[in-house]
C-alpha atoms as a PDB file:
ATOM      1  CA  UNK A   1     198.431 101.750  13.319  1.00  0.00           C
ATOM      2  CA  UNK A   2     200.538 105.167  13.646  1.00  0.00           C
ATOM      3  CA  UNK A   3     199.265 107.738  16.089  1.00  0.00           C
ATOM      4  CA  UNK A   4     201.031 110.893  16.443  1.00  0.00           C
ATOM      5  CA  UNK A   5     199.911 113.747  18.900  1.00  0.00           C
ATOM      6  CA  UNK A   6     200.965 117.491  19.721  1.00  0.00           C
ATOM      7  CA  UNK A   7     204.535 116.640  18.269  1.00  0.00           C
ATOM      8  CA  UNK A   8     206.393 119.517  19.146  1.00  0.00           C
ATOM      9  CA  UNK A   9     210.173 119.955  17.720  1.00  0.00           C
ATOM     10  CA  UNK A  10     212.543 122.952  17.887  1.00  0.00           C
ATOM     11  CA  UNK A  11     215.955 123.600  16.198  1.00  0.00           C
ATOM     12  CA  UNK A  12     218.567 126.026  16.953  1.00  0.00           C
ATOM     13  CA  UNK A  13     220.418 127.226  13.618  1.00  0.00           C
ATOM     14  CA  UNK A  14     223.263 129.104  13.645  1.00  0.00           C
ATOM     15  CA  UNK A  15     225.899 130.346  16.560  1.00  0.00           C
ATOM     16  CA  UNK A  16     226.506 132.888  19.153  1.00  0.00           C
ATOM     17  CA  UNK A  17     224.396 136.196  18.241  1.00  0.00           C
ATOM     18  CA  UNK A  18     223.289 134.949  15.168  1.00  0.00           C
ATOM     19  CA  UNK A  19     221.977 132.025  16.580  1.00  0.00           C
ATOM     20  CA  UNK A  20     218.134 131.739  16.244  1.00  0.00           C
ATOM     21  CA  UNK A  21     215.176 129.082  17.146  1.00  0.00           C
ATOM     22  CA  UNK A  22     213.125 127.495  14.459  1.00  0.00           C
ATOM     23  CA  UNK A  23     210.071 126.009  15.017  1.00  0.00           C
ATOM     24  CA  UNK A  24     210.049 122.623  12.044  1.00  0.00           C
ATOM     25  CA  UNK A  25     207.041 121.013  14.025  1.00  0.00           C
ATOM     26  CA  UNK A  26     203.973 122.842  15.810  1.00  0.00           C
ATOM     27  CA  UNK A  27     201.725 120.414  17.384  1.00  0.00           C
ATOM     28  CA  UNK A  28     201.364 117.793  14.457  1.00  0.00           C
ATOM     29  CA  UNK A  29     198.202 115.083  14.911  1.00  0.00           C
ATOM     30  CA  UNK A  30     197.365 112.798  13.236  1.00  0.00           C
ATOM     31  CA  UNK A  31     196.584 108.906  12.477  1.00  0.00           C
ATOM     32  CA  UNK A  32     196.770 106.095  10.041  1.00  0.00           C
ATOM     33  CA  UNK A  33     195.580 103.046  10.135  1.00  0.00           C
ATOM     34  CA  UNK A  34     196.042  99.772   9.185  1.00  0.00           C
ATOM     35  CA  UNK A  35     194.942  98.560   5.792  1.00  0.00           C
ATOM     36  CA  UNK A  36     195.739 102.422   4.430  1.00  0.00           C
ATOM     37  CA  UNK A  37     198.112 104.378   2.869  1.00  0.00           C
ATOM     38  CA  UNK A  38     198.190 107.622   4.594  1.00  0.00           C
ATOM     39  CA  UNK A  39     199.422 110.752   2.551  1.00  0.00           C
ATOM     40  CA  UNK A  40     201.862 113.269   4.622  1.00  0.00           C
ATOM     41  CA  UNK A  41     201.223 116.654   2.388  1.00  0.00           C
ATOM     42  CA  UNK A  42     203.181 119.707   2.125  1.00  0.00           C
ATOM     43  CA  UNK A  43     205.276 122.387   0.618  1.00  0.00           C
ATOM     44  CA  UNK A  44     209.868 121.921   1.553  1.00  0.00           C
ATOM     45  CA  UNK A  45     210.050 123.130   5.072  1.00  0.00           C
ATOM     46  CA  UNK A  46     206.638 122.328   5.907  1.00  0.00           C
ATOM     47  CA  UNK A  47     207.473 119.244   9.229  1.00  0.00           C
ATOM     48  CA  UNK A  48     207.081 116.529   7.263  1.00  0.00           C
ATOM     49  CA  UNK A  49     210.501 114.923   7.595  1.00  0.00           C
ATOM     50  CA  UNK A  50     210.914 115.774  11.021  1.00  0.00           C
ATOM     51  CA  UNK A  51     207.887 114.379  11.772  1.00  0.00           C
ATOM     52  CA  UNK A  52     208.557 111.342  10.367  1.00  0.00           C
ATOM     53  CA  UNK A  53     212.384 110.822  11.631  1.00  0.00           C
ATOM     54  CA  UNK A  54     210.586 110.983  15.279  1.00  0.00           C
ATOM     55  CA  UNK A  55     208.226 108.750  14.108  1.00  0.00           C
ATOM     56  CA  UNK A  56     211.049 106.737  13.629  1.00  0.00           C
ATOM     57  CA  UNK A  57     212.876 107.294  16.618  1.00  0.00           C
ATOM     58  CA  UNK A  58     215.712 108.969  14.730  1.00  0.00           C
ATOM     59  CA  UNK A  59     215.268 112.439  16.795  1.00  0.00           C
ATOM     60  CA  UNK A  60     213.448 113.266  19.624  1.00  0.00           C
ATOM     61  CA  UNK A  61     210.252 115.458  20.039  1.00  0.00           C
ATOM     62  CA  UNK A  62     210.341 118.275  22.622  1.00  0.00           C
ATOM     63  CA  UNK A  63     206.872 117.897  23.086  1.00  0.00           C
ATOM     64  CA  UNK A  64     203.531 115.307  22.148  1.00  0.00           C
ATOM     65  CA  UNK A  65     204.177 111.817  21.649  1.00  0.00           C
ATOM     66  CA  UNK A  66     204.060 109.028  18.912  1.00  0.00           C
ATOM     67  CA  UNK A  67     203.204 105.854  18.822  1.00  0.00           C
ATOM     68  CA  UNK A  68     203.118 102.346  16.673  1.00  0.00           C
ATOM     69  CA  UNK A  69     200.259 100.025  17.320  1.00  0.00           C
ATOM     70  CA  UNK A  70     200.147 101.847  21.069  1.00  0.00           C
ATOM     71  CA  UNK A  71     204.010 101.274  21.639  1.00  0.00           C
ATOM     72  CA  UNK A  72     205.444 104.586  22.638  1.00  0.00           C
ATOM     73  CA  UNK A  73     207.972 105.490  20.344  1.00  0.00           C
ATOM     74  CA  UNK A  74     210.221 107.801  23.229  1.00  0.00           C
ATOM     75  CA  UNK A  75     209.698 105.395  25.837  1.00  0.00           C
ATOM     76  CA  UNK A  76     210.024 102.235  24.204  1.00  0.00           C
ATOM     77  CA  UNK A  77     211.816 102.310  21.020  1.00  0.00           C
ATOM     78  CA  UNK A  78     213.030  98.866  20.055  1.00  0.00           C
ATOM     79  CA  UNK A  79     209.735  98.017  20.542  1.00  0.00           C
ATOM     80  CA  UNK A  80     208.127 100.105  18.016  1.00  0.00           C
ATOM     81  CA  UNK A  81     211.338  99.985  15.591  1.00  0.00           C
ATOM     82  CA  UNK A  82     210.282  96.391  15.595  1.00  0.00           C
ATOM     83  CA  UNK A  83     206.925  97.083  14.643  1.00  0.00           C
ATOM     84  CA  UNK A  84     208.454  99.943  11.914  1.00  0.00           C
ATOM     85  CA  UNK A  85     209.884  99.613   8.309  1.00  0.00           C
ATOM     86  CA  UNK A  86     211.527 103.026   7.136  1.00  0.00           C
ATOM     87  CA  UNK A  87     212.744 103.853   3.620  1.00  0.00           C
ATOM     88  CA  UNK A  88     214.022 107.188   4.502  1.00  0.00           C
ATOM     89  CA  UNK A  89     215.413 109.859   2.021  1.00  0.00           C
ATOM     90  CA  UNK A  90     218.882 108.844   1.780  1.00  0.00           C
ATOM     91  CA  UNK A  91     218.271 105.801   1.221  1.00  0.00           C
ATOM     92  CA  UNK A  92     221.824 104.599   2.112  1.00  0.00           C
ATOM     93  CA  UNK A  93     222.818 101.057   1.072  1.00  0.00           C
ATOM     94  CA  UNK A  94     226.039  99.641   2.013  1.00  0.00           C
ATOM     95  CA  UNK A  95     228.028 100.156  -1.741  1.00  0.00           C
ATOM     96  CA  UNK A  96     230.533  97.136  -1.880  1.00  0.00           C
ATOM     97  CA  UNK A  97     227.819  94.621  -0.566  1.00  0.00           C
ATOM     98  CA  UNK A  98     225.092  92.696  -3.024  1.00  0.00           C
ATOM     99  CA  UNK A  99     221.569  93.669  -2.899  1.00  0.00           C
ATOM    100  CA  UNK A 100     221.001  90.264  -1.049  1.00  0.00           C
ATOM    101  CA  UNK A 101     223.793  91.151   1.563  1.00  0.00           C
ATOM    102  CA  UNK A 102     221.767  94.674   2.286  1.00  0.00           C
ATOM    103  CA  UNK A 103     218.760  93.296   2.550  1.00  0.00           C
ATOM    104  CA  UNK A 104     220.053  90.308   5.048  1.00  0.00           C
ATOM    105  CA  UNK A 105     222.584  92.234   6.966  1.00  0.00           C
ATOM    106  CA  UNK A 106     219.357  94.504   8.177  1.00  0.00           C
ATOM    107  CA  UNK A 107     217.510  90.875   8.558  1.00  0.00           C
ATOM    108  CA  UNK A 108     220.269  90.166  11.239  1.00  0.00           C
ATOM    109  CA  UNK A 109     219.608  93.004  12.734  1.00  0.00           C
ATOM    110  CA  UNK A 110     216.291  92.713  13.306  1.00  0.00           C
ATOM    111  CA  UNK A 111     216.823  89.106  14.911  1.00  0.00           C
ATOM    112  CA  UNK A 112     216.454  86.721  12.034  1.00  0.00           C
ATOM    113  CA  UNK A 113     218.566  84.219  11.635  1.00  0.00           C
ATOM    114  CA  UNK A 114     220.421  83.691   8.523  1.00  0.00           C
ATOM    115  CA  UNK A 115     218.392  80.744   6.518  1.00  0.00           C
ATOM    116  CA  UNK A 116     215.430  83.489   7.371  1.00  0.00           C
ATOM    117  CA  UNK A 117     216.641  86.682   6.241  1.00  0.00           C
ATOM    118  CA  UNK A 118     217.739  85.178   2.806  1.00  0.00           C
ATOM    119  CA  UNK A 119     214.456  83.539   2.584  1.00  0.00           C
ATOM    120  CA  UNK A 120     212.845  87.136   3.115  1.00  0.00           C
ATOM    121  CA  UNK A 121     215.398  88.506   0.762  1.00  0.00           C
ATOM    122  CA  UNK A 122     214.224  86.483  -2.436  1.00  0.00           C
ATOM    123  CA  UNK A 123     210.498  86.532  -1.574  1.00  0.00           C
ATOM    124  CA  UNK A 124     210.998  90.277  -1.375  1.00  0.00           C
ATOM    125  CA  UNK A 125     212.775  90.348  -4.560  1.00  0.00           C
ATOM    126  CA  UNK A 126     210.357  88.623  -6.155  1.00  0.00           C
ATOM    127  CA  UNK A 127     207.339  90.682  -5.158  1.00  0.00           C
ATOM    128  CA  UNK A 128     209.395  93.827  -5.800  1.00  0.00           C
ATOM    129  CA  UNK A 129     210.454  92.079  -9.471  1.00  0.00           C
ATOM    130  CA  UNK A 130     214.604  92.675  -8.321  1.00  0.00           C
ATOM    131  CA  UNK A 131     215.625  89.025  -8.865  1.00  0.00           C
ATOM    132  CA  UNK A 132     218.416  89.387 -11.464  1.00  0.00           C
ATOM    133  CA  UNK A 133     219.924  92.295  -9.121  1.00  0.00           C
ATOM    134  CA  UNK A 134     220.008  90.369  -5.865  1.00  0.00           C
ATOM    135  CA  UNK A 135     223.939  88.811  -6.502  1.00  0.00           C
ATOM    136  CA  UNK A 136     225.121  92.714  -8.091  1.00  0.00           C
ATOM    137  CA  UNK A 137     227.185  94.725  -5.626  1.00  0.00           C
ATOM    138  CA  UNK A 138     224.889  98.247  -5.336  1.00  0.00           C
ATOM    139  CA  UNK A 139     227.530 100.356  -6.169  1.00  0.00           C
ATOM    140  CA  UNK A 140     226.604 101.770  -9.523  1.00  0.00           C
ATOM    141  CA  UNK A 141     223.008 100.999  -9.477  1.00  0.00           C
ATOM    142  CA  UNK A 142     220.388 103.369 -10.868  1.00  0.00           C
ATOM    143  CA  UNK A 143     217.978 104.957  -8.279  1.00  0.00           C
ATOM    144  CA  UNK A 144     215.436 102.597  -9.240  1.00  0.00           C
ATOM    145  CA  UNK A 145     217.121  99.491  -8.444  1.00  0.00           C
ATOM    146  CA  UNK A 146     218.386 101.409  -5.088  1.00  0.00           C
ATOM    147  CA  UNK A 147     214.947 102.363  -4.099  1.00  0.00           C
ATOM    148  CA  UNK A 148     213.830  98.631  -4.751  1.00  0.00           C
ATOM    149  CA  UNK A 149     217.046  97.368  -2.580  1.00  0.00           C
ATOM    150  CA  UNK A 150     216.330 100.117  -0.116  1.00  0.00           C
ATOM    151  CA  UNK A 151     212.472  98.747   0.355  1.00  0.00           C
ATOM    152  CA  UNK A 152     213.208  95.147   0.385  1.00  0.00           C
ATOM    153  CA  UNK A 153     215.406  96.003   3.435  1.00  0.00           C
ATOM    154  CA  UNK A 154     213.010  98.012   5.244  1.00  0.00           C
ATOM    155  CA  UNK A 155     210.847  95.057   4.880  1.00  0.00           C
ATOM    156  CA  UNK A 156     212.615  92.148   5.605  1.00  0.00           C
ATOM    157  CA  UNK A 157     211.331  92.044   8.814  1.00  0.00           C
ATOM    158  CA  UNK A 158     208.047  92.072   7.735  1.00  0.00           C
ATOM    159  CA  UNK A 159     206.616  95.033   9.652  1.00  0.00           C
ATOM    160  CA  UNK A 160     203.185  95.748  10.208  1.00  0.00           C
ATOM    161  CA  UNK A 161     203.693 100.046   9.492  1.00  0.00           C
ATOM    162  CA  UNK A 162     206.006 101.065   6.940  1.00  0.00           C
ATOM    163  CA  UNK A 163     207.360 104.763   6.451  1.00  0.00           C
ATOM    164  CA  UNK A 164     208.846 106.085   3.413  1.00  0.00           C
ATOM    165  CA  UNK A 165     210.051 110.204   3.046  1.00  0.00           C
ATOM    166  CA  UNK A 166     209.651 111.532  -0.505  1.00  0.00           C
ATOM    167  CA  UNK A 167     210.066 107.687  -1.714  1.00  0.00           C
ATOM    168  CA  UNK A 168     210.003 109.235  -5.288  1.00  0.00           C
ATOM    169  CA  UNK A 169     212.656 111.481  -5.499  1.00  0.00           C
ATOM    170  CA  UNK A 170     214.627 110.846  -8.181  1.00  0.00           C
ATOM    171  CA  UNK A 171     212.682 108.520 -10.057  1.00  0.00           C
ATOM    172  CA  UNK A 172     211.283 107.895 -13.297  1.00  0.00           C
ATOM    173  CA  UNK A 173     208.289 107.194 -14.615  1.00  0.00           C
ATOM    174  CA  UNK A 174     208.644 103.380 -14.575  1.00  0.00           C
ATOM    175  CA  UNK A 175     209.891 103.216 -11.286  1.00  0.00           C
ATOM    176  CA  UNK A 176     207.594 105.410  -9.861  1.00  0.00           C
ATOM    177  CA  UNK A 177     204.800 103.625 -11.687  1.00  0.00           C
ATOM    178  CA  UNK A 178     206.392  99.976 -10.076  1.00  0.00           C
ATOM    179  CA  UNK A 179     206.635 101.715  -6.663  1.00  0.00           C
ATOM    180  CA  UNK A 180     202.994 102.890  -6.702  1.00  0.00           C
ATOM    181  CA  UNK A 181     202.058  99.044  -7.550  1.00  0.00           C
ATOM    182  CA  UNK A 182     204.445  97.410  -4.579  1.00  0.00           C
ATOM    183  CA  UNK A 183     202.193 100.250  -2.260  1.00  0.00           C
ATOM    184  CA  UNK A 184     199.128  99.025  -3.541  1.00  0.00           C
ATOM    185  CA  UNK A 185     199.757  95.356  -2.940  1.00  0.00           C
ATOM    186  CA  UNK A 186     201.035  96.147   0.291  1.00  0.00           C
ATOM    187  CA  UNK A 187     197.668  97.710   1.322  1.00  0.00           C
ATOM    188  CA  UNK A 188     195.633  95.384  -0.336  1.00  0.00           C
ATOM    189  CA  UNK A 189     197.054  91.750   0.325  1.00  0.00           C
ATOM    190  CA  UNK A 190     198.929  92.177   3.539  1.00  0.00           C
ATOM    191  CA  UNK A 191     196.868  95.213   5.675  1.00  0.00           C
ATOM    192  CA  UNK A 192     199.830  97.168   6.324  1.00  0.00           C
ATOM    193  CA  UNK A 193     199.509 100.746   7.458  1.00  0.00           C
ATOM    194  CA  UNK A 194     201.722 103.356   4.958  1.00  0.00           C
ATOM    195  CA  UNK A 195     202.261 106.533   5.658  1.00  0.00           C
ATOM    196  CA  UNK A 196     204.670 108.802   2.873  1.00  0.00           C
ATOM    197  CA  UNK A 197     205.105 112.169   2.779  1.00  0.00           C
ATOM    198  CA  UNK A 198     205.363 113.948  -0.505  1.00  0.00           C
ATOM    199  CA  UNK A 199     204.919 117.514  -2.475  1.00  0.00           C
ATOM    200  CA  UNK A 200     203.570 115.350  -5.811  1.00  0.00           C
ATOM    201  CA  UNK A 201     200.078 116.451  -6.156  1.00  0.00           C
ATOM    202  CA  UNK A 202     199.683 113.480  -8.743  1.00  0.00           C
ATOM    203  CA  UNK A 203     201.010 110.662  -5.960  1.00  0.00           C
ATOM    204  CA  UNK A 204     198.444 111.571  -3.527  1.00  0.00           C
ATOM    205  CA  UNK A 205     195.336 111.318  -5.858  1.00  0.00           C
ATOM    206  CA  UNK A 206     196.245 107.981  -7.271  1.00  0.00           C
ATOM    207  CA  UNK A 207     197.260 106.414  -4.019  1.00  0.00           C
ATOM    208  CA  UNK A 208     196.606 107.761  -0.809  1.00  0.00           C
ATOM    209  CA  UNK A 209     193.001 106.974   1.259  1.00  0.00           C
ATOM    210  CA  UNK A 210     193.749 109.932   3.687  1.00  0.00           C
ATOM    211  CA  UNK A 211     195.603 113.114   3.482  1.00  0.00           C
ATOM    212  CA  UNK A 212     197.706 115.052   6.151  1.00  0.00           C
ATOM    213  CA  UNK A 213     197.932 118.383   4.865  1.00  0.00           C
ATOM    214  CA  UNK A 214     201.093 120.032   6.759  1.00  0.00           C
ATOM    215  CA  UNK A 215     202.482 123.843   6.584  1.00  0.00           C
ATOM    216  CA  UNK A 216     204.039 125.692   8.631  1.00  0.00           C
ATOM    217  CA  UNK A 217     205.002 122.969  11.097  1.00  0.00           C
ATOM    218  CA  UNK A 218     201.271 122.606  11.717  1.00  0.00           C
ATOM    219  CA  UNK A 219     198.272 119.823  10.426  1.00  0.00           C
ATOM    220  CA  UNK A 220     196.066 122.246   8.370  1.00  0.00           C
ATOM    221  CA  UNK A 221     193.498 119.669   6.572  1.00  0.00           C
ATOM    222  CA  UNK A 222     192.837 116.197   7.312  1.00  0.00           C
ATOM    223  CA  UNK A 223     190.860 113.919   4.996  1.00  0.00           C
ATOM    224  CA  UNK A 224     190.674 112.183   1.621  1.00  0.00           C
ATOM    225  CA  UNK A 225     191.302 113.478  -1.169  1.00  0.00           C
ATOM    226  CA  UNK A 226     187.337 114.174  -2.256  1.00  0.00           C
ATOM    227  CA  UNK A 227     187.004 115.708   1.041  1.00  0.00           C
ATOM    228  CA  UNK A 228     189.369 118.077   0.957  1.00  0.00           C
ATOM    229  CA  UNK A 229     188.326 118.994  -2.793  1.00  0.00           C
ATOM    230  CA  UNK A 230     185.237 120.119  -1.184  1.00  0.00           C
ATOM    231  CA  UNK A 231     186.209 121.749   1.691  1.00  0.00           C
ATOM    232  CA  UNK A 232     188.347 123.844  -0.552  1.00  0.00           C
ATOM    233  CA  UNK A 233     185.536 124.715  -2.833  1.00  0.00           C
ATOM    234  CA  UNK A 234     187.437 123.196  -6.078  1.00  0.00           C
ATOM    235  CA  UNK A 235     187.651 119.931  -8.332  1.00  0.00           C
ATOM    236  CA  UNK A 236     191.592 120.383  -8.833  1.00  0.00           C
ATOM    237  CA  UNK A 237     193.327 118.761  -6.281  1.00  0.00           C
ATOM    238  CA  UNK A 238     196.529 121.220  -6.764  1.00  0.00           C
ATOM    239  CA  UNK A 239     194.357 124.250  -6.157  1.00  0.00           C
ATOM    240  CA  UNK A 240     192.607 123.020  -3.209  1.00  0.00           C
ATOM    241  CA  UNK A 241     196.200 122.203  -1.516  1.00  0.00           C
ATOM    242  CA  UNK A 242     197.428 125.601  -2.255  1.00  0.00           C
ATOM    243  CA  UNK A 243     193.932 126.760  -0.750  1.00  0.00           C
ATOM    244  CA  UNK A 244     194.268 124.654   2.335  1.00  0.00           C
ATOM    245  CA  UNK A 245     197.945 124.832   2.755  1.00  0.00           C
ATOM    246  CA  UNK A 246     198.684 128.719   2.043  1.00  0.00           C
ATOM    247  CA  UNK A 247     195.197 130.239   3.542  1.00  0.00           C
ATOM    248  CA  UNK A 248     197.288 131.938   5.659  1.00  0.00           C
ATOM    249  CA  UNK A 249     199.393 133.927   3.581  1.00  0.00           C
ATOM    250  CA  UNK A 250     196.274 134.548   1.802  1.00  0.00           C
ATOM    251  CA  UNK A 251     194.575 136.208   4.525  1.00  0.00           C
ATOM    252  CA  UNK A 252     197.970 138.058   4.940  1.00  0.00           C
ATOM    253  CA  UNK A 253     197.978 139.535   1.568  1.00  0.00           C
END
């Protein structure tokens, strides 16, 4: 389970006079729980990857507090980076090393021993169908394969939370349709809490259970997708996140 309260996060852009403080995060809440995938929802700029790089202990929050199955993320870190698989944006991967020697090198690192990580390595490459590519160096793969060598190593420890920024940037149809699946069975056959942020109206309807909405630095709608259909007074899923997300500049106009 991922709890996240009052997160609070502040950056300074730009120097001497024409330096100036942004507020990215406002007080973000929220949960997700196990057994769940948990939507993060918003326009560019909204919080949502500076929520989740504190999350992941990447940056830290001025204010609030996070936490991974009740292990506080600023005061104990290893501890809930233990408990924490992150696909993150970049989704660097080491260029002149195999899939396989990714995947185990961040095995290592999270304590496993060697006959262990490469154990985890081809039982993750089989679930994520990446067989033929675990012996290929990465450099020159397409963003598909990366994204599956990417996933297998935030897995290989087998965390219980996993966290993946805009997982779907970048792909195509197939390997968006393959990611989706690897999600599902995630949820379904192992009861791991997910939590992804996205813009993709069309990811969040066909996988997510709950639904941050996030603008402005700030949670402005919190529910499934049906829910917040109906507390936006409209079937279309796309027009009820504009609703929700830009009432605001609405009222402003």
């Amino acid at each position: 389970m991922i709890e996240v309260r009052g997160l609070e996060k502040r950056f300074v852009q730009g120097r001497g006079r024409q330096a100036r403080t942004v507020q990215a995060v406002a007080g973000v809440d929220f949960s997700a729980a196990d057994g769940r995938i948990t939507g993060l929802l918003g326009p560019n700029g909204a919080g949502k990857t500076t929520t989740l790089r504190i999350l992941a202990g990447l940056i830290e929050a001025d204010a609030g507090s996070a936490a991974v199955d009740g292990i506080d993320v600023a005061t104990r870190p290893r501890e809930a980076q233990a408990r924490l698989g992150v696909l993150g944006d970049a989704r660097g991967l080491y260029p002149r090393l195999t899939a396989r020697e990714n995947i185990v090198y961040y095995g290592r690192l999270h304590g496993l021993d060697a006959g262990r990580a490469n154990a985890r390595a081809e039982a993750l490459a089989a679930m994520l169908e990446m067989t033929p590519l675990l012996e290929r160096r990465t450099d020159g793969f397409s963003q598909g394969e990366r994204m599956k060598t990417a996933l297998a190593r935030a897995l290989v420890h087998d965390p219980a939370n996993i966290v993946l920024d805009e997982p779907t940037n970048g792909l195509d149809v197939l390997a968006t349709r393959a990611l989706r699946e690897t999600l599902r069975r995630l949820r379904d056959q192992t009861g791991k809490c997910i939590v992804f942020s996205t813009h993709v109206m069309q990811e969040v309807e066909r996988l997510c259970d709950r639904v941050v909405v996030i603008a402005h630095g700030r949670v402005v709608a919190d529910g499934s997708v049906d829910e917040l259909r109906e507390r936006a007074g409209t079937p279309d899923f796309e027009e009820a996140f504009v609703r929700l997300a830009f009432a605001d500049e609405g009222a402003r106009t």
